[in-house]
Protein backbone atom coordinates (compact mmCIF):
# COMPACT_ATOMS: atom_id res chain seq x y z
CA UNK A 1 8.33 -10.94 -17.49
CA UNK A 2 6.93 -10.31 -14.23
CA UNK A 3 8.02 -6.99 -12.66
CA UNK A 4 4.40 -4.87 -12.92
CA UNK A 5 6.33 -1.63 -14.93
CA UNK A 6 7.63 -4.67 -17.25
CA UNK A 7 4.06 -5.67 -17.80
CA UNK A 8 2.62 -2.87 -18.16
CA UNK A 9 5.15 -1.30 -20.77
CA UNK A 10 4.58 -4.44 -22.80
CA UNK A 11 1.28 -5.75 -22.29
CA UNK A 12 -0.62 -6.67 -25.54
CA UNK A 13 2.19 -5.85 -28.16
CA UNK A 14 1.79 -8.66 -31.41
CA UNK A 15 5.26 -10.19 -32.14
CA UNK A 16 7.78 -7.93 -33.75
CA UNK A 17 7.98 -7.80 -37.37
CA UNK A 18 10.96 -6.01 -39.14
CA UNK A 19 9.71 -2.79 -40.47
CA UNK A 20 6.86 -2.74 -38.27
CA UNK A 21 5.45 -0.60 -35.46
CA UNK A 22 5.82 -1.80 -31.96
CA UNK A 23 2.37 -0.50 -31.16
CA UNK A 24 0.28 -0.55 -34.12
CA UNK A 25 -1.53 2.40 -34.58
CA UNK A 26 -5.93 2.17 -35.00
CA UNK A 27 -7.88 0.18 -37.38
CA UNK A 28 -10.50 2.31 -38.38
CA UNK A 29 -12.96 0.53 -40.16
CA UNK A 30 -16.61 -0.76 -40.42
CA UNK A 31 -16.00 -3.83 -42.13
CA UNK A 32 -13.22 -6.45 -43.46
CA UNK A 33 -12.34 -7.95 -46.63
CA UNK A 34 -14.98 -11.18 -46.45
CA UNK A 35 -15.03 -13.39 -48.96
CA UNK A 36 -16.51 -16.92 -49.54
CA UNK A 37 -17.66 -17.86 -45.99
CA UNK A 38 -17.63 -16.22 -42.59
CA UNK A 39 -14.22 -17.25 -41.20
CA UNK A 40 -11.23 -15.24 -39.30
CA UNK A 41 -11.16 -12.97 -36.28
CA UNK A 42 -12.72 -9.76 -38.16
CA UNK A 43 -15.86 -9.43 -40.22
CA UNK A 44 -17.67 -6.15 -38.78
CA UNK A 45 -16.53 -3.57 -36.34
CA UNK A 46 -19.13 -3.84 -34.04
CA UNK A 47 -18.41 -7.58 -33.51
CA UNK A 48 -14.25 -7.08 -33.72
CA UNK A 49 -11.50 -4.21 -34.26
CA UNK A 50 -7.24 -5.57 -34.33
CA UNK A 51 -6.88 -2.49 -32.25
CA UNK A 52 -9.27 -3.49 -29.37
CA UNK A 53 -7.58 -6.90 -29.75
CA UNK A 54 -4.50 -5.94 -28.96
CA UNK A 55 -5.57 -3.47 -26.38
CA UNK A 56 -7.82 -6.49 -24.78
CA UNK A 57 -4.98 -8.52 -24.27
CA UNK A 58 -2.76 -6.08 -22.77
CA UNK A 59 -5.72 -6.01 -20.05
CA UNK A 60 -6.28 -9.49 -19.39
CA UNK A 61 -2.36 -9.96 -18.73
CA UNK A 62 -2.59 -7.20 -16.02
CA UNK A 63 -5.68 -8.52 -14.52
CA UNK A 64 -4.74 -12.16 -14.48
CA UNK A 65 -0.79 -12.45 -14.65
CA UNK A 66 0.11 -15.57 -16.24
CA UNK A 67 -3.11 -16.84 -16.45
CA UNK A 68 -5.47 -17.31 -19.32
CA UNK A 69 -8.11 -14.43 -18.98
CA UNK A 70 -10.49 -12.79 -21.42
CA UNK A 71 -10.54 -9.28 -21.76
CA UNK A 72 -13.90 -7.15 -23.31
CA UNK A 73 -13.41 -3.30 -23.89
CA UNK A 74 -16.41 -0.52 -24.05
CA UNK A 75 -17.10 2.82 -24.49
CA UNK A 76 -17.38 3.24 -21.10
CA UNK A 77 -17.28 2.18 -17.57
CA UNK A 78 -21.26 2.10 -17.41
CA UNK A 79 -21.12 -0.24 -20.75
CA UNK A 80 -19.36 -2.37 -19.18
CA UNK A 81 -21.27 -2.21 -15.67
CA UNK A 82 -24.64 -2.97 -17.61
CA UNK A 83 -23.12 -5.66 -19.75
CA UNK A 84 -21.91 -8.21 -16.94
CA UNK A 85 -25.70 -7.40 -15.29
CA UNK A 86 -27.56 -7.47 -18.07
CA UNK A 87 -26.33 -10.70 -19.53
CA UNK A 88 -25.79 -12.80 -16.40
CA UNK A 89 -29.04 -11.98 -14.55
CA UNK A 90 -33.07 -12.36 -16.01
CA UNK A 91 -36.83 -12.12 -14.36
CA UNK A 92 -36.91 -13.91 -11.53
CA UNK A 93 -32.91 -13.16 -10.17
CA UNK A 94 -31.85 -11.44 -7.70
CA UNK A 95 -28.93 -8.94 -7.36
CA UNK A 96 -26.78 -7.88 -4.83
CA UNK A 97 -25.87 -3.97 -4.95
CA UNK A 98 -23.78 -1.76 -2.66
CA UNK A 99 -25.58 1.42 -1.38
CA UNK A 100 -22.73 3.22 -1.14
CA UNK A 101 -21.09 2.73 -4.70
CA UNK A 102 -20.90 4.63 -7.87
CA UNK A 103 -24.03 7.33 -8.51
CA UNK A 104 -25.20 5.34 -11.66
CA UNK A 105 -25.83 2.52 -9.54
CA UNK A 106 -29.39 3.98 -8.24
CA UNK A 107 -30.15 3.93 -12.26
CA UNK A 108 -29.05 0.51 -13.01
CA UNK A 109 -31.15 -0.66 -9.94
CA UNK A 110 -34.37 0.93 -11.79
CA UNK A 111 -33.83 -0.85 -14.91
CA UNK A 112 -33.08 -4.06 -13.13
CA UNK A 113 -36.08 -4.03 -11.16
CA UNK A 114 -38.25 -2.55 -14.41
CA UNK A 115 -37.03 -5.89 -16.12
CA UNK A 116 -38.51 -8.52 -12.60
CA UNK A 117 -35.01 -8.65 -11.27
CA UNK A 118 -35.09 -8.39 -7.18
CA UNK A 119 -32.46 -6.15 -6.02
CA UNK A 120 -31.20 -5.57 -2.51
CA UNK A 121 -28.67 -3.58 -1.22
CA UNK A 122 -26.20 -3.02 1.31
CA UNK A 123 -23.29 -0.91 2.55
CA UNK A 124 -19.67 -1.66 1.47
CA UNK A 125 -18.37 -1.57 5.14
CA UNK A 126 -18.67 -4.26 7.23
CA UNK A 127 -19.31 -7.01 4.50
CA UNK A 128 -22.79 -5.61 5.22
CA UNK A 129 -23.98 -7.52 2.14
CA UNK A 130 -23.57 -10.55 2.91
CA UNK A 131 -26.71 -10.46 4.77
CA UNK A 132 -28.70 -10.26 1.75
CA UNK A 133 -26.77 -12.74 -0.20
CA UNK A 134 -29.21 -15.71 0.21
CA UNK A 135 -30.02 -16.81 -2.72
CA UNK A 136 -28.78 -14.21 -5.03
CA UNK A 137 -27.56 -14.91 -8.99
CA UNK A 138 -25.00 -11.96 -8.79
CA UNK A 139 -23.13 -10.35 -5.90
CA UNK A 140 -21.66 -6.58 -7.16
CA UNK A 141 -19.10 -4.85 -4.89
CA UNK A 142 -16.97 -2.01 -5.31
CA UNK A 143 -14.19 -1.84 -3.17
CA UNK A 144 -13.01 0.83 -2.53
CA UNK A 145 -16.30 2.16 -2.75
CA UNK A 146 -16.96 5.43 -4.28
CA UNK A 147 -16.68 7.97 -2.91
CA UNK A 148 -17.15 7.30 0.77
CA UNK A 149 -13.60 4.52 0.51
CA UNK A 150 -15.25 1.82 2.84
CA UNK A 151 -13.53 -1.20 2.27
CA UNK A 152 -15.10 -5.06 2.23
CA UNK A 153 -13.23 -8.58 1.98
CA UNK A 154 -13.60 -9.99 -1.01
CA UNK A 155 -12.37 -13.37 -0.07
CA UNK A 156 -14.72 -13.61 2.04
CA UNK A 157 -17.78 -12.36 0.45
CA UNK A 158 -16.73 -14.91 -2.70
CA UNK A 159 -16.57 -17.66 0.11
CA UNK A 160 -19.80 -17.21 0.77
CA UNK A 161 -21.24 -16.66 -2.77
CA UNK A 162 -19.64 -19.99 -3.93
CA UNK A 163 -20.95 -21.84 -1.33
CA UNK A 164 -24.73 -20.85 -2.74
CA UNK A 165 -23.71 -20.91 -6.16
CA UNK A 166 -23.52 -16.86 -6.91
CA UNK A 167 -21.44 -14.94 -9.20
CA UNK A 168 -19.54 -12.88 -8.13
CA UNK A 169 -18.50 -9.33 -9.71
CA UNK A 170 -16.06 -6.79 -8.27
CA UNK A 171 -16.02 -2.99 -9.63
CA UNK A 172 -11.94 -2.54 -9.40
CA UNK A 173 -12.03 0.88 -10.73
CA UNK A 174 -10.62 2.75 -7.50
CA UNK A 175 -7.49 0.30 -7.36
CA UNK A 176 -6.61 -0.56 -10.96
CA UNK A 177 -5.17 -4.04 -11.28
CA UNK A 178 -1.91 -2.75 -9.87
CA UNK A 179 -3.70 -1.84 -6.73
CA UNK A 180 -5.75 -5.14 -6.29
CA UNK A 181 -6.65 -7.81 -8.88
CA UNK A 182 -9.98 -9.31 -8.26
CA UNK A 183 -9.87 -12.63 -10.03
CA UNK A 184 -7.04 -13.56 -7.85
CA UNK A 185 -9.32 -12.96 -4.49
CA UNK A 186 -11.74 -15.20 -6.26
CA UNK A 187 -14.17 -12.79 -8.22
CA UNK A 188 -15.66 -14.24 -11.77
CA UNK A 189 -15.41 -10.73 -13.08
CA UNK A 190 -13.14 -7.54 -12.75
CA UNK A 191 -14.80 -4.44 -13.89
CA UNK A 192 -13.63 -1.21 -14.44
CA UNK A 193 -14.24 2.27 -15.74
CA UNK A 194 -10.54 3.12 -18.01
CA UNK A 195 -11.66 6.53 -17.99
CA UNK A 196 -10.29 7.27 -14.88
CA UNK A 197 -6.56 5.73 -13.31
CA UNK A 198 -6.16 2.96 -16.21
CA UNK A 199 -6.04 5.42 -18.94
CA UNK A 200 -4.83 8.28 -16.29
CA UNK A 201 -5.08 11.45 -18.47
CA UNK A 202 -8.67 12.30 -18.23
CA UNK A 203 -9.31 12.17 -22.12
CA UNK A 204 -10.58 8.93 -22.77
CA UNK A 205 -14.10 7.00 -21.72
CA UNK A 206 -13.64 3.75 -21.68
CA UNK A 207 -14.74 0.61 -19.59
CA UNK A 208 -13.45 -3.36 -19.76
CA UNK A 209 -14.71 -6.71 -17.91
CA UNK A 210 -12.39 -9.48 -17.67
CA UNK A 211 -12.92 -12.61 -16.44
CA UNK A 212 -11.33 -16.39 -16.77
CA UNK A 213 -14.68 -18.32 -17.57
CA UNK A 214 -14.97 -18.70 -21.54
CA UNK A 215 -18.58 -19.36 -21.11
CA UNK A 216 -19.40 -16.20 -19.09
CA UNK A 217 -16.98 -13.86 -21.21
CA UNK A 218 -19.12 -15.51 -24.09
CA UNK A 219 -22.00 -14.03 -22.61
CA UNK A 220 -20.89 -10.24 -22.14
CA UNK A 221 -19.15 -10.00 -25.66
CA UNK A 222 -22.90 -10.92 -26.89
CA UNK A 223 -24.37 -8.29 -25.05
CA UNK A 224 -22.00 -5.70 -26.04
CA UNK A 225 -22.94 -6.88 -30.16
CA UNK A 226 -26.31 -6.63 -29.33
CA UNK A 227 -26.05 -3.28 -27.50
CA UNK A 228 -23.07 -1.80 -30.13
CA UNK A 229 -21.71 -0.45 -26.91
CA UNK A 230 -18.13 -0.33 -28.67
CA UNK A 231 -14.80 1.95 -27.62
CA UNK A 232 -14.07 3.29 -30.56
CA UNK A 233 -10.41 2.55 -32.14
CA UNK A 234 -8.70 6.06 -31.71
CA UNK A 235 -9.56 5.77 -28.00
CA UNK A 236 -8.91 2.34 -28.06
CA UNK A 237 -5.14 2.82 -29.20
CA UNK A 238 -5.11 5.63 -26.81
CA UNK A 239 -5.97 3.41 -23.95
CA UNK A 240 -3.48 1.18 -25.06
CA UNK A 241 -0.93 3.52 -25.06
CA UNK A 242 -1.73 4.94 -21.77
CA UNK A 243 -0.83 1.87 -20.57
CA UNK A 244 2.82 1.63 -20.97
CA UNK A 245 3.08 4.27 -17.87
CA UNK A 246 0.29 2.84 -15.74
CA UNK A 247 2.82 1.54 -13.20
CA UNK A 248 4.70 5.01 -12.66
CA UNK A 249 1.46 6.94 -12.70
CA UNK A 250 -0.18 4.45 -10.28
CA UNK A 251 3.34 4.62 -7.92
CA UNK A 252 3.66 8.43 -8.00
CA UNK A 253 -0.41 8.52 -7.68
CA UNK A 254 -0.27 6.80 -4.43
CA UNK A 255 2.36 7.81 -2.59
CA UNK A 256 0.84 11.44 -3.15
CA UNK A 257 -2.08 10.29 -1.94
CA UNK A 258 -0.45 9.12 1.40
CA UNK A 259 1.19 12.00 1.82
CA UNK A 260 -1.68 14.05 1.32
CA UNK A 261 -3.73 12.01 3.28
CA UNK A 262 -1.24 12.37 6.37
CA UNK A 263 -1.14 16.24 6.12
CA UNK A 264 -5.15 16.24 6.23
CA UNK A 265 -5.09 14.03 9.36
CA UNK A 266 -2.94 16.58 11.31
CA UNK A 267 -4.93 19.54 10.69
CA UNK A 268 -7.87 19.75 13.50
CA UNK A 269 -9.98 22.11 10.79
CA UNK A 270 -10.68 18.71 9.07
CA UNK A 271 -13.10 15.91 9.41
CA UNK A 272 -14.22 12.50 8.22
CA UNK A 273 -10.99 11.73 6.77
CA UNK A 274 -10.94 8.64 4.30
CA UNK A 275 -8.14 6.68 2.89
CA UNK A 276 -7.37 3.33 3.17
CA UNK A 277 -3.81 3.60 3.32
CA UNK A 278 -3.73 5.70 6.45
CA UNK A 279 -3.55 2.37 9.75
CA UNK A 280 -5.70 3.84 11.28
CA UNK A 281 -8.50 4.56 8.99
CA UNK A 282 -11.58 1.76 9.29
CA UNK A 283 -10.86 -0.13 6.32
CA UNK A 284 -7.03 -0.25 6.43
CA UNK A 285 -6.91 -3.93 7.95
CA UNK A 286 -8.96 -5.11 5.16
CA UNK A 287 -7.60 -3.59 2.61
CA UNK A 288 -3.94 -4.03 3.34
CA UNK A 289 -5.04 -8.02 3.13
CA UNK A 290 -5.66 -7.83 -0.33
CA UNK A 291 -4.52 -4.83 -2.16
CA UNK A 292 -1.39 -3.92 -3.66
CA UNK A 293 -1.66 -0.13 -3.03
CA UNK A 294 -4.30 1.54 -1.89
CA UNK A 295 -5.56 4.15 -4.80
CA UNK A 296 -5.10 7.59 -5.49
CA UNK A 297 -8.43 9.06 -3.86
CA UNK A 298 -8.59 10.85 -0.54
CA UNK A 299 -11.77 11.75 1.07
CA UNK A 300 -12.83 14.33 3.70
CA UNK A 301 -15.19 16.67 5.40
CA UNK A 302 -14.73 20.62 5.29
CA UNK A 303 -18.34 21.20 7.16
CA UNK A 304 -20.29 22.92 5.04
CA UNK A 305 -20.91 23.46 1.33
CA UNK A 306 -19.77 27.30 1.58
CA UNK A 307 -16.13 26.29 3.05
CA UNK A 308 -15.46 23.19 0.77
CA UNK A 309 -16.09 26.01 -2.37
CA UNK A 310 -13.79 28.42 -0.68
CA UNK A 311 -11.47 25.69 -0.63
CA UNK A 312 -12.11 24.52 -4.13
CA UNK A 313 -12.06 28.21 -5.54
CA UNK A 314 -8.64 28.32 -3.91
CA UNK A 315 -6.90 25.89 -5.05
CA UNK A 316 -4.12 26.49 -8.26
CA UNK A 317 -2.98 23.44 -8.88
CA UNK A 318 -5.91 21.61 -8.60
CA UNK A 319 -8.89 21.74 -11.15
CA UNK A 320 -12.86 21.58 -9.55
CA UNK A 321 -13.54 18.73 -12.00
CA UNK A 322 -15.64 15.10 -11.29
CA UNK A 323 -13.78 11.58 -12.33
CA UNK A 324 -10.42 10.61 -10.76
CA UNK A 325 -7.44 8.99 -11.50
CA UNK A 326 -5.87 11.41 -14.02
CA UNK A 327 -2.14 12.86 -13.53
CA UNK A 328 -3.70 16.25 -13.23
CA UNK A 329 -5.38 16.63 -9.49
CA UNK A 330 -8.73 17.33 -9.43
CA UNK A 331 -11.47 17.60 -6.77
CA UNK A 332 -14.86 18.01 -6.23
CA UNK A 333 -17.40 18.71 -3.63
CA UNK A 334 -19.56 15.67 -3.99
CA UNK A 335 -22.66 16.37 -2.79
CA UNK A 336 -23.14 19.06 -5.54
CA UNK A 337 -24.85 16.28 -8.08
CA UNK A 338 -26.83 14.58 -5.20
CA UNK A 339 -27.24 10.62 -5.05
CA UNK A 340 -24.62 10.20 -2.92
CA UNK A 341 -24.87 10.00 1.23
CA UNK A 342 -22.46 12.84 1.64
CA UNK A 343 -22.52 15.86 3.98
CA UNK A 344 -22.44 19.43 2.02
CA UNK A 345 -18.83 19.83 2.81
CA UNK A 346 -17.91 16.23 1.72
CA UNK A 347 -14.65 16.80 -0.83
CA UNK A 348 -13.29 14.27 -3.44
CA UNK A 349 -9.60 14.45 -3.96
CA UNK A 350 -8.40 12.36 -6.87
CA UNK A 351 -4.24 12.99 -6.08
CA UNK A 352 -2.49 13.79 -9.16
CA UNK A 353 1.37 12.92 -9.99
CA UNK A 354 2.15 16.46 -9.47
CA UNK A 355 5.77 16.76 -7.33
CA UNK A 356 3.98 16.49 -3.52
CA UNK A 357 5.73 19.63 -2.04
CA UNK A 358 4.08 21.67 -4.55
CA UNK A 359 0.59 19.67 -4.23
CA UNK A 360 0.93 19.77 -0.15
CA UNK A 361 1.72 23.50 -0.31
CA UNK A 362 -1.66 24.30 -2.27
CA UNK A 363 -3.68 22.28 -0.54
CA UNK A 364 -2.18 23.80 2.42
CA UNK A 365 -2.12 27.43 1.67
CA UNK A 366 -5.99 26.62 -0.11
CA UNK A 367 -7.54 25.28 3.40
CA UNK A 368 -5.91 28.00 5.18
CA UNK A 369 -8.07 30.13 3.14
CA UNK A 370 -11.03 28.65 3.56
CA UNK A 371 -11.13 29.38 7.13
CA UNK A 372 -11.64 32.83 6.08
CA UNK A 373 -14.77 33.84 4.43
CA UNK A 374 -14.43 37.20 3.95
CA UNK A 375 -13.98 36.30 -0.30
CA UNK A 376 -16.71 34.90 -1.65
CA UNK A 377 -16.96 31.12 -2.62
CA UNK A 378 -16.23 30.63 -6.23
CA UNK A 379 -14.25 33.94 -6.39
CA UNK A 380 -10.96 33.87 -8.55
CA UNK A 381 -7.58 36.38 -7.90
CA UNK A 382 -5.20 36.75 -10.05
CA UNK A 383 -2.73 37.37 -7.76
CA UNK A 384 -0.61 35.45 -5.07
CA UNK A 385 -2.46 35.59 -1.37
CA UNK A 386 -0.53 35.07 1.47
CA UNK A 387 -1.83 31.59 3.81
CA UNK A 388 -1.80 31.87 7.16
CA UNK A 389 1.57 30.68 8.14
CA UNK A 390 1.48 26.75 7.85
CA UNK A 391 4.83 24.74 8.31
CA UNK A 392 4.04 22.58 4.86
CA UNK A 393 3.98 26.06 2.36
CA UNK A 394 7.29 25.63 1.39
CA UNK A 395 7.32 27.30 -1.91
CA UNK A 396 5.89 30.20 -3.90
CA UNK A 397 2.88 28.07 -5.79
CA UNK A 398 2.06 28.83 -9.43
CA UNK A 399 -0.34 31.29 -10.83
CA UNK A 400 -4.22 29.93 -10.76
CA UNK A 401 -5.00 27.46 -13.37
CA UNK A 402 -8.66 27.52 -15.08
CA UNK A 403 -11.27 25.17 -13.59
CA UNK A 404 -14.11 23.35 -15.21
CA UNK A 405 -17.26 21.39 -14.31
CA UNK A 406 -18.75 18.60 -16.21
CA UNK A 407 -21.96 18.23 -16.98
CA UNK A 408 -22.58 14.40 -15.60
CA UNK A 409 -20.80 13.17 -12.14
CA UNK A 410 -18.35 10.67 -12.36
């Protein structure tokens, strides 16, 4: 089986058994039937759960296709972020970080630092880091990166790290492994947060590292024992579930994103436009080198913080949320949590699997809006306003839908 919706529907499933369910549902429980001496896969549920099992091996076969790969799940992405640092690196290392990646990464670099590891950064773009590689125990890049969507080769960033003996990690959350799988460029480990496009429904937290080496996968399964940072098995099953439509979400995902991202680049009221599918954005050569498909995040700059809320505030299809990847669209202005090297006006769009006339049409009729600040940011109507005539608003577009904001950025 190796069409990716073939995978992705059957990734993970134990052999059928009459009477059985395809996809078992969740083990809940804290420990197993153990007698005599310690033998068999489960003992404990912080050391082993059948449901993350079977969810761990429906991973590992979309990360490495036809290749033996071992899969670790976690409560979160940030579990797993901290477990392939925190058990490959000591005193004495040194770690390569992107400046430009995920907001948590500012925290990590404290902790690393508090424990004698060096740390040195660099931006995404450019394969800016490898001029800090020498001599480093771990290299960490996100590509994409989040949220500014620069774009760095990892074939040849691992070229370099092997020559010096580094491992190499790559956070693949942006892409998914249908949008680029990073053992295949070279990587030792594939990291990702399943909250957001791998799960795709924006109810789960969840995080997984896979990677090919026994030894090091030896190493991050000890670290997540010792830390107990363990999915638990409703979400697990959920996650596993999700899975079965990751290939349709991902397809829809993306070629909404395209489209959106083609509407933004025609309008003249918009700047700093980011996606890597676009040929002419900066990373586009790059990335069309080594990924599959190119995400389902757009990026751009509405000027200031008082337009990008007008715009937000407009928007009915659309929820003001942070995270990405779900079915639902959301969006965010970014620089409302701070950490990140964003302008006021800098906008998130994580592009939903919503129909794209309808999507186009709010965004649209939402920007057209913004231009106007005679309403207040933040202010909600209850009724239908007319855009300004734009060729893309198409269709009458549903009453307002209610936002929310999280508490912690994502």
């Amino acid at each position: 089986m190796t069409g990716e919706g073939t995978r992705a529907v059957r990734a993970g499933l134990p052999e059928a058994v009459k009477n059985e369910p395809t996809l078992p549902g969740p083990v809940f429980a804290a420990h197993f039937h153990l007698p005599g001496d310690v033998s068999g896969p489960y003992s404990y549920g912080r050391d082993s759960n059948p449901t993350w099992t079977h969810l761990e091996r429906a991973i590992a076969e979309l990360e490495a296709p036809g290749e033996e790969a071992h899969t670790l799940v976690f409560a979160s992405g940030m579990a797993a972020i901290s477990a392939v640092l925190f058990s490959q690196v000591g005193t004495g290392d040194v770690v390569v970080l992107p400046d430009d990646g995920y907001q948590a990464l500012p925290l990590v670099r404290e902790q690393l630092t508090a424990f004698g590891v060096e740390v040195r950064t660099a931006p995404t773009g450019g394969d800016a880091q490898l001029d800090v590689l020498e001599g480093a125990k771990l290299l960490w890049i996100e590509t994409p990166s989040n949220p500014g969507l620069d774009v760095c080769d990892i074939r040849r960033l691992v070229a370099a790290a092997r020559a010096q003996g580094t491992l190499v990690a790559v956070d693949n959350t942006l892409a998914t492994p249908l949008g680029q799988r990073p053992l295949e460029l070279g990587a030792d480990f594939a990291v990702a947060s399943d909250t957001k496009g791998m799960t795709g429904h924006g109810d789960i937290l969840l995080g997984h590292v896979t990677c090919r080496d026994a030894e090091l996968a030896a190493g991050v399964q000890r670290w997540r024992k010792i830390v107990g940072a363990i999915p638990g098995p409703m979400e697990a099953w959920l996650a596993h579930r999700s899975l079965a439509t990751l290939q349709l979400r991902v397809e829809r995902q993306t070629a909404n994103a395209l489209a959106l991202a083609e509407a933004l680049r025609a309008r003249a009221d918009v700047a700093g436009l980011r996606y890597p599918g676009l040929p002419d954005d900066p990373s586009h050569a790059v990335a069309a080198r080594q990924m599959h498909r190119f995400g389902s995040v757009v990026s751009f700059d509405l000027g200031t913080k008082e337009r990008a809320e007008r715009f937000l505030a407009a928007l009915r299809l659309v929820e003001d949320a942070t995270s990405f990847g779900s079915v639902r669209s959301t969006a965010e202005r970014r620089g409302r949590w701070g950490g990140d090297a964003v302008g006021e006006g800098f906008v998130r769009f994580s592009v939903g699997a919503e129909d794209a006339e309808d999507l186009l049409a709010d965004v649209t009729r939402a920007l057209d809006l913004s231009l106007d600040d005679a309403e207040p940011a933040g202010a909600q109507t209850s009724h239908v306003r007319t855009a300004r005539a734009s060729p893309l608003v198409a269709r009458a577009v549903p009453a307002p839908v209610l936002k929310s904001r999280t508490v912690q950025a994502s």
